[in-house]
PDB file of N, CA and C in Angstrom:
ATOM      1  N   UNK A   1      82.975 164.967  77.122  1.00  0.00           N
ATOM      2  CA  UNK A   1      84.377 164.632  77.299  1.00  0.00           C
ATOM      3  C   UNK A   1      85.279 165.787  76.854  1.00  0.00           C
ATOM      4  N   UNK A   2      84.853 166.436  75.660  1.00  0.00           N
ATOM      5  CA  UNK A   2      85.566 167.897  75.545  1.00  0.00           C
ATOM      6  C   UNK A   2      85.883 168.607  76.356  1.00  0.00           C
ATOM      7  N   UNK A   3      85.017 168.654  77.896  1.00  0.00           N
ATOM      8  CA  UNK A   3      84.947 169.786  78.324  1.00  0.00           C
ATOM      9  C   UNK A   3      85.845 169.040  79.648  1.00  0.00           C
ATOM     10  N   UNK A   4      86.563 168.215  79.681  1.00  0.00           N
ATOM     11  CA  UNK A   4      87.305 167.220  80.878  1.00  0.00           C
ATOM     12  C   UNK A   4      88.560 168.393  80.873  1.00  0.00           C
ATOM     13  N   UNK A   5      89.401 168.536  79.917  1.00  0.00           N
ATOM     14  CA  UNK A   5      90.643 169.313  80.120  1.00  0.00           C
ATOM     15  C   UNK A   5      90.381 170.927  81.088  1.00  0.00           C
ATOM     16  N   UNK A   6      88.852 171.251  80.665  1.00  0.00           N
ATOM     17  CA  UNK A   6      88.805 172.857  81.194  1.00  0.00           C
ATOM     18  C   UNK A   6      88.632 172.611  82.667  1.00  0.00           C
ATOM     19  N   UNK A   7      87.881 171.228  82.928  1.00  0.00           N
ATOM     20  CA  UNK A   7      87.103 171.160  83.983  1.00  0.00           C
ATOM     21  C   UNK A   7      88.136 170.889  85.058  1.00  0.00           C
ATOM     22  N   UNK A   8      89.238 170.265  84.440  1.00  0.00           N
ATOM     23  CA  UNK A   8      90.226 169.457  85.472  1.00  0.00           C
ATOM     24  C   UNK A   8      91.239 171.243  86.266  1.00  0.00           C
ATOM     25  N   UNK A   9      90.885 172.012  85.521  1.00  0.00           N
ATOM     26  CA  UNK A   9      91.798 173.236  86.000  1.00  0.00           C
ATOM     27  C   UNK A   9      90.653 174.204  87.286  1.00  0.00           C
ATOM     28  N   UNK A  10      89.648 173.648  87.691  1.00  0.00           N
ATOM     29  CA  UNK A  10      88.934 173.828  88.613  1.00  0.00           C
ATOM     30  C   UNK A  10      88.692 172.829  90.129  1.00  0.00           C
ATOM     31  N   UNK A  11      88.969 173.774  91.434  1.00  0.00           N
ATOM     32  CA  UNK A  11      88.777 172.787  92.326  1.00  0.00           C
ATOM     33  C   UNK A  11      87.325 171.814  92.549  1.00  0.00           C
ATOM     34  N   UNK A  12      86.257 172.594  92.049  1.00  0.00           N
ATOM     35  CA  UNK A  12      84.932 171.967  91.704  1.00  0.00           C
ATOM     36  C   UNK A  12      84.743 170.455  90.657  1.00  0.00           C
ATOM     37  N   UNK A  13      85.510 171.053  89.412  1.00  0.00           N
ATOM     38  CA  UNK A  13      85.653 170.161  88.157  1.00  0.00           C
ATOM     39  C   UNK A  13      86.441 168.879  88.726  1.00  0.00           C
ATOM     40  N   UNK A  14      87.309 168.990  89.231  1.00  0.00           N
ATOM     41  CA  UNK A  14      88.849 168.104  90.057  1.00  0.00           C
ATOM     42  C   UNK A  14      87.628 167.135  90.691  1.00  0.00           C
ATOM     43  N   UNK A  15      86.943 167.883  91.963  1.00  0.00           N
ATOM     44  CA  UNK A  15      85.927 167.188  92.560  1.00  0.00           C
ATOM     45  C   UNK A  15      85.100 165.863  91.551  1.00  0.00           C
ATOM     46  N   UNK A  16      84.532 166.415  90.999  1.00  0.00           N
ATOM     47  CA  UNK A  16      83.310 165.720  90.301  1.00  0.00           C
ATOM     48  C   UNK A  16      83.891 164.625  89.241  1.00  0.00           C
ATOM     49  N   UNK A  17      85.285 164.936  88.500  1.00  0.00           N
ATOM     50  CA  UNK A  17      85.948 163.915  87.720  1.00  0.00           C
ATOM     51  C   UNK A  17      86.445 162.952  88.624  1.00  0.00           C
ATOM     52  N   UNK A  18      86.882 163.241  89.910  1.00  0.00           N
ATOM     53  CA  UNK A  18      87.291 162.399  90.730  1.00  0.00           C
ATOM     54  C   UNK A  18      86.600 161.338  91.276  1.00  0.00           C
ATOM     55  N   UNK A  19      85.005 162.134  91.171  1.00  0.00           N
ATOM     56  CA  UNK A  19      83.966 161.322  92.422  1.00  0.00           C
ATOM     57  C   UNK A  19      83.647 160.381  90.680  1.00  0.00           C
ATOM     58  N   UNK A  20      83.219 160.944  89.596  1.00  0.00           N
ATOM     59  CA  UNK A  20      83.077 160.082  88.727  1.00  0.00           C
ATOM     60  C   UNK A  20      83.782 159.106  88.288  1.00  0.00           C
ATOM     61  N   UNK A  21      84.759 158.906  88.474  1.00  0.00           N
ATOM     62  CA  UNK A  21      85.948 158.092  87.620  1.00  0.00           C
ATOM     63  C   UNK A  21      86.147 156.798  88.573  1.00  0.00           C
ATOM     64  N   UNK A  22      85.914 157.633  90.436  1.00  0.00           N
ATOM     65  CA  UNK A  22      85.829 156.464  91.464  1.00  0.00           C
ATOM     66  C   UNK A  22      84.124 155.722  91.376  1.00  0.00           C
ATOM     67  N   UNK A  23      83.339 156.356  90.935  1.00  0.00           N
ATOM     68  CA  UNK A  23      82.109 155.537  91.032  1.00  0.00           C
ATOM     69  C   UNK A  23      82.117 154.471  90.353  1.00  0.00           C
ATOM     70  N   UNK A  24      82.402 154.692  89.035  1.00  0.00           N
ATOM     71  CA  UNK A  24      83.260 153.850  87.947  1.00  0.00           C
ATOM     72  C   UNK A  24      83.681 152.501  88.262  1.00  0.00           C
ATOM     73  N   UNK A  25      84.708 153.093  89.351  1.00  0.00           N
ATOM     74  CA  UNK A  25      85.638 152.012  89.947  1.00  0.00           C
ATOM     75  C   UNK A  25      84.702 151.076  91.045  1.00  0.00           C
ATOM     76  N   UNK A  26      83.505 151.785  91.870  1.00  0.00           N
ATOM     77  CA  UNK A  26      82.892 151.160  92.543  1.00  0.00           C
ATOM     78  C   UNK A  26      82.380 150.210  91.980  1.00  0.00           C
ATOM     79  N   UNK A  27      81.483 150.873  90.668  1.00  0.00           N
ATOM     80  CA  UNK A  27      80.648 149.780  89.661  1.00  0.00           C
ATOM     81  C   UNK A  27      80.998 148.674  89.339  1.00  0.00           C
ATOM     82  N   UNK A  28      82.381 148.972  88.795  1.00  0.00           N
ATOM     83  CA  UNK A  28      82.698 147.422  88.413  1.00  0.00           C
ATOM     84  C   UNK A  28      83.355 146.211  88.766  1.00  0.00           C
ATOM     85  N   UNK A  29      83.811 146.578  90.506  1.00  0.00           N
ATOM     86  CA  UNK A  29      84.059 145.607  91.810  1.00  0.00           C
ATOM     87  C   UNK A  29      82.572 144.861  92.069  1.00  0.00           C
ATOM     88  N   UNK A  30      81.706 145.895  92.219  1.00  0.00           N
ATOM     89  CA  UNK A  30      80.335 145.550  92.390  1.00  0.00           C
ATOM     90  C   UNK A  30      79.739 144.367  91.143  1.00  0.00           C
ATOM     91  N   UNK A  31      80.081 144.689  90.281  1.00  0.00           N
ATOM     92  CA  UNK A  31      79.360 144.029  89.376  1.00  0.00           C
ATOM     93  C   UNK A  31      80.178 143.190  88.981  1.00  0.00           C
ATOM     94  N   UNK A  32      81.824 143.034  89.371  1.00  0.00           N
ATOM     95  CA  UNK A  32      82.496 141.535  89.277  1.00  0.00           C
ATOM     96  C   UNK A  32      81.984 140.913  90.735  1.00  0.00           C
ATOM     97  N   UNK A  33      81.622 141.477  91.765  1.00  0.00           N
ATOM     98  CA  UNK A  33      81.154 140.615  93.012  1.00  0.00           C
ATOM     99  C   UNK A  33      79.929 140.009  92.650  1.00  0.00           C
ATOM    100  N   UNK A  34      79.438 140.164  91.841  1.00  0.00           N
ATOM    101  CA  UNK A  34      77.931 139.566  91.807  1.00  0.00           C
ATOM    102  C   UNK A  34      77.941 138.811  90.688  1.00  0.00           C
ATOM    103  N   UNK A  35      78.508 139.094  89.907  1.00  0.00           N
ATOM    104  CA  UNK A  35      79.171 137.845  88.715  1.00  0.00           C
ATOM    105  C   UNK A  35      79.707 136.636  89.405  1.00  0.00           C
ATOM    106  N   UNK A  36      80.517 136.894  90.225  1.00  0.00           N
ATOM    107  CA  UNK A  36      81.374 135.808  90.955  1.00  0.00           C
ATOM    108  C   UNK A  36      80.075 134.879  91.440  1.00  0.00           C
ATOM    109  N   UNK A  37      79.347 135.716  92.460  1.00  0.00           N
ATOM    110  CA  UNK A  37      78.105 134.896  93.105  1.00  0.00           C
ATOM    111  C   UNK A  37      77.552 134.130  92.247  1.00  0.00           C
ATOM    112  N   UNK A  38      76.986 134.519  91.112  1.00  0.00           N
ATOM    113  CA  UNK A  38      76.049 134.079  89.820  1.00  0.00           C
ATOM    114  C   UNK A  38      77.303 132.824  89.692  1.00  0.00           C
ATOM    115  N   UNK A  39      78.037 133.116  89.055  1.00  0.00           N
ATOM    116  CA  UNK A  39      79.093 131.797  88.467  1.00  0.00           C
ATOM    117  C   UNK A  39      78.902 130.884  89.267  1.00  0.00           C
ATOM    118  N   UNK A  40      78.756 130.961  90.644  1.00  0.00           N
ATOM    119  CA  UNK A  40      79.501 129.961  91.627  1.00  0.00           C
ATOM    120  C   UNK A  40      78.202 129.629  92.554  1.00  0.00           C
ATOM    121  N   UNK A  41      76.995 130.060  92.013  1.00  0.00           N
ATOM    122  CA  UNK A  41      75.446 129.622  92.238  1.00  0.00           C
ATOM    123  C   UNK A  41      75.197 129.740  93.853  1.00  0.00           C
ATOM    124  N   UNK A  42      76.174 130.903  93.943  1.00  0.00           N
ATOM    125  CA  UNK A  42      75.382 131.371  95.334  1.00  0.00           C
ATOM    126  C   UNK A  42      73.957 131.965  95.205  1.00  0.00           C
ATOM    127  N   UNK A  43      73.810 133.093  93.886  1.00  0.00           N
ATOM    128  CA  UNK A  43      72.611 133.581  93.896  1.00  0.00           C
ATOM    129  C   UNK A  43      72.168 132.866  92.324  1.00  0.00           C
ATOM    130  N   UNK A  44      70.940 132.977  92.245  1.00  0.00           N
ATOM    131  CA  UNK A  44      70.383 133.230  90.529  1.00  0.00           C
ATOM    132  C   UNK A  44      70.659 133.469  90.063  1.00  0.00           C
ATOM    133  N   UNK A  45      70.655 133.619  88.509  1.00  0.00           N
ATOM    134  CA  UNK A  45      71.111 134.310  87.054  1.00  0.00           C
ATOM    135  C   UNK A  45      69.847 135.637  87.360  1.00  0.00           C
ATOM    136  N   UNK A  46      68.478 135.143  87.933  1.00  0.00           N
ATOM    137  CA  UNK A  46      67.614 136.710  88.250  1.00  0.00           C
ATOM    138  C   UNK A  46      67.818 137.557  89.021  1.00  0.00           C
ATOM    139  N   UNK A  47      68.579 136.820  89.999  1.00  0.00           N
ATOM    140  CA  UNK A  47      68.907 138.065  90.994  1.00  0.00           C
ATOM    141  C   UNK A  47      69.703 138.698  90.837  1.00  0.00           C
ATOM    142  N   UNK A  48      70.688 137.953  90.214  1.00  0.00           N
ATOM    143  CA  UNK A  48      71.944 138.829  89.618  1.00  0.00           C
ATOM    144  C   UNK A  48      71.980 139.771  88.715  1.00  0.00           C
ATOM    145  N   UNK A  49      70.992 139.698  87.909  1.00  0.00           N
ATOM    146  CA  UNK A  49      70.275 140.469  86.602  1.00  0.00           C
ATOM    147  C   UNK A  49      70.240 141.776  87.780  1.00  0.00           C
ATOM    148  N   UNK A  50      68.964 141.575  88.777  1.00  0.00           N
ATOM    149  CA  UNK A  50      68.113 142.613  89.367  1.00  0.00           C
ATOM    150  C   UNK A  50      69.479 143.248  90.267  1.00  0.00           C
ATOM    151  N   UNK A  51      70.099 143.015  90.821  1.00  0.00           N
ATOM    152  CA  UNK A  51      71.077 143.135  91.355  1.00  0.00           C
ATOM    153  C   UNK A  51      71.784 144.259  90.606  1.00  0.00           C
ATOM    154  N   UNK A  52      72.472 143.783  89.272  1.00  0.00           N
ATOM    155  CA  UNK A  52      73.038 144.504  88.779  1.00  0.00           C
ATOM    156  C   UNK A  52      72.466 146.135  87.998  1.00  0.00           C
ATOM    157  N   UNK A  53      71.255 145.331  87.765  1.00  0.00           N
ATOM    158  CA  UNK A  53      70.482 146.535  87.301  1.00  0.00           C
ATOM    159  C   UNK A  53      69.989 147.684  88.381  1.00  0.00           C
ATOM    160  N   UNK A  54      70.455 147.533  89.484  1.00  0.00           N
ATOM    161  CA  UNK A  54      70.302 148.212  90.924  1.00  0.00           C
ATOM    162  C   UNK A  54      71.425 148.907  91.115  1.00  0.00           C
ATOM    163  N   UNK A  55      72.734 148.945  90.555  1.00  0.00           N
ATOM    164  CA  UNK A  55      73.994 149.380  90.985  1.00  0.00           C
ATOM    165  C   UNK A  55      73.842 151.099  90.365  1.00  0.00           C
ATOM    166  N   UNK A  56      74.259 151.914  91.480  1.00  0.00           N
ATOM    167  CA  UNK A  56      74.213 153.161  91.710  1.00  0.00           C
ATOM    168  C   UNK A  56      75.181 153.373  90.350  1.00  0.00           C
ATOM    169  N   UNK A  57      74.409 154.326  88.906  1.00  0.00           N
ATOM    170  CA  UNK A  57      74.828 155.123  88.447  1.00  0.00           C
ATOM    171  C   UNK A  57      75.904 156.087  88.364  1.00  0.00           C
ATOM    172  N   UNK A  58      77.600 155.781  87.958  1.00  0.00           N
ATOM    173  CA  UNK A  58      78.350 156.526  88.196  1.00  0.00           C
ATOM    174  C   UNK A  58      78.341 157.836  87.709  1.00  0.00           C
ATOM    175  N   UNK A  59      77.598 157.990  86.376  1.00  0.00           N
ATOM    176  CA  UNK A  59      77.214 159.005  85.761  1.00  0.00           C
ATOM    177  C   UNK A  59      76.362 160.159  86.444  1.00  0.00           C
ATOM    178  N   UNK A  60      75.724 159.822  87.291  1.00  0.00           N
ATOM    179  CA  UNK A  60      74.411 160.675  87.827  1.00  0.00           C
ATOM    180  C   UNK A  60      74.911 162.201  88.302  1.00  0.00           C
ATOM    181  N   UNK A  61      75.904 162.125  89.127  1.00  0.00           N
ATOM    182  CA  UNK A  61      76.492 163.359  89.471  1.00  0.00           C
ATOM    183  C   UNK A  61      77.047 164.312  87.838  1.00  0.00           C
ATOM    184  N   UNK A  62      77.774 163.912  87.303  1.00  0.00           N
ATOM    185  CA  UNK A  62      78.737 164.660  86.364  1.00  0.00           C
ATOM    186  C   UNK A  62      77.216 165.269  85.438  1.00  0.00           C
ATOM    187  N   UNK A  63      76.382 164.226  85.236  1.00  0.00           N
ATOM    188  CA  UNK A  63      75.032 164.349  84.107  1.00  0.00           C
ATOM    189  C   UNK A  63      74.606 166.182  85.037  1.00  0.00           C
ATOM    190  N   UNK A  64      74.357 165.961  86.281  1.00  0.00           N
ATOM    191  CA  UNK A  64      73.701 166.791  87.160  1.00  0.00           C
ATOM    192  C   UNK A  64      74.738 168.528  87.064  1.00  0.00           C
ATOM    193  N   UNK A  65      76.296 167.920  87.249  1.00  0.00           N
ATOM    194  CA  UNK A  65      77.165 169.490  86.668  1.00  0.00           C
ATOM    195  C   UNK A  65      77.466 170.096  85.861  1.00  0.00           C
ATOM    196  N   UNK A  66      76.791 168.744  84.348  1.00  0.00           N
ATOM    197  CA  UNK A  66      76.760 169.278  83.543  1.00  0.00           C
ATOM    198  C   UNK A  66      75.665 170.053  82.817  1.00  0.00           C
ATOM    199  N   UNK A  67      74.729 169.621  83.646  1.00  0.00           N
ATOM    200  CA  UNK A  67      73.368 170.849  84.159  1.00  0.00           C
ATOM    201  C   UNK A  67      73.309 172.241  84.451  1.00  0.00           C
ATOM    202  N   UNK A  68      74.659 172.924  84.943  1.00  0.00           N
ATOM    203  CA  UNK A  68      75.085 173.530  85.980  1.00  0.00           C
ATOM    204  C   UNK A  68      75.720 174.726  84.965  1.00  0.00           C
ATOM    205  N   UNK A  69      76.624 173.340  84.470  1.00  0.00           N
ATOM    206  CA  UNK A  69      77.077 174.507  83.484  1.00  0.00           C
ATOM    207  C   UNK A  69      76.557 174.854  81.737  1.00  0.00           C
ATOM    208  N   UNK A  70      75.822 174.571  81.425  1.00  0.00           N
ATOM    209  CA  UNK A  70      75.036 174.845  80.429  1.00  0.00           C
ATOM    210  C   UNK A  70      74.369 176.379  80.243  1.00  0.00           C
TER     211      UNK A  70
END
């Protein structure tokens, strides 16, 4: 998180805080949509588990640039 202020002054850095911060945002539509299901016994309490434990990693990219720059 230190390194957010240097990163944001790069068109690369701009990129990757952007795509991270929206994955973020994907995650947790996703994982109130499948809550909703669970509550309202469309699906299982297991599937919903497996479900959620399936939701694409918002972290994965930024983990990967911060590979990059090390």
């Amino acid at each position: 998180m230190k390194s957010l202020p240097s990163l944001g002054n790069t068109p690369e850095g701009n990129a990757i805080i952007d795509k991270t911060l929206q994955g973020f945002v994907e995650n947790k539509i996703a994982a109130s949509e499948i809550a909703s299901k669970a509550v309202n016994k469309e699906i299982t309490r297991t599937e919903a588990e497996k479900m959620l434990r399936s939701l694409p990693d918002p972290m994965k990219e930024w983990r990967e640039f911060q590979k990059t720059i090390k």
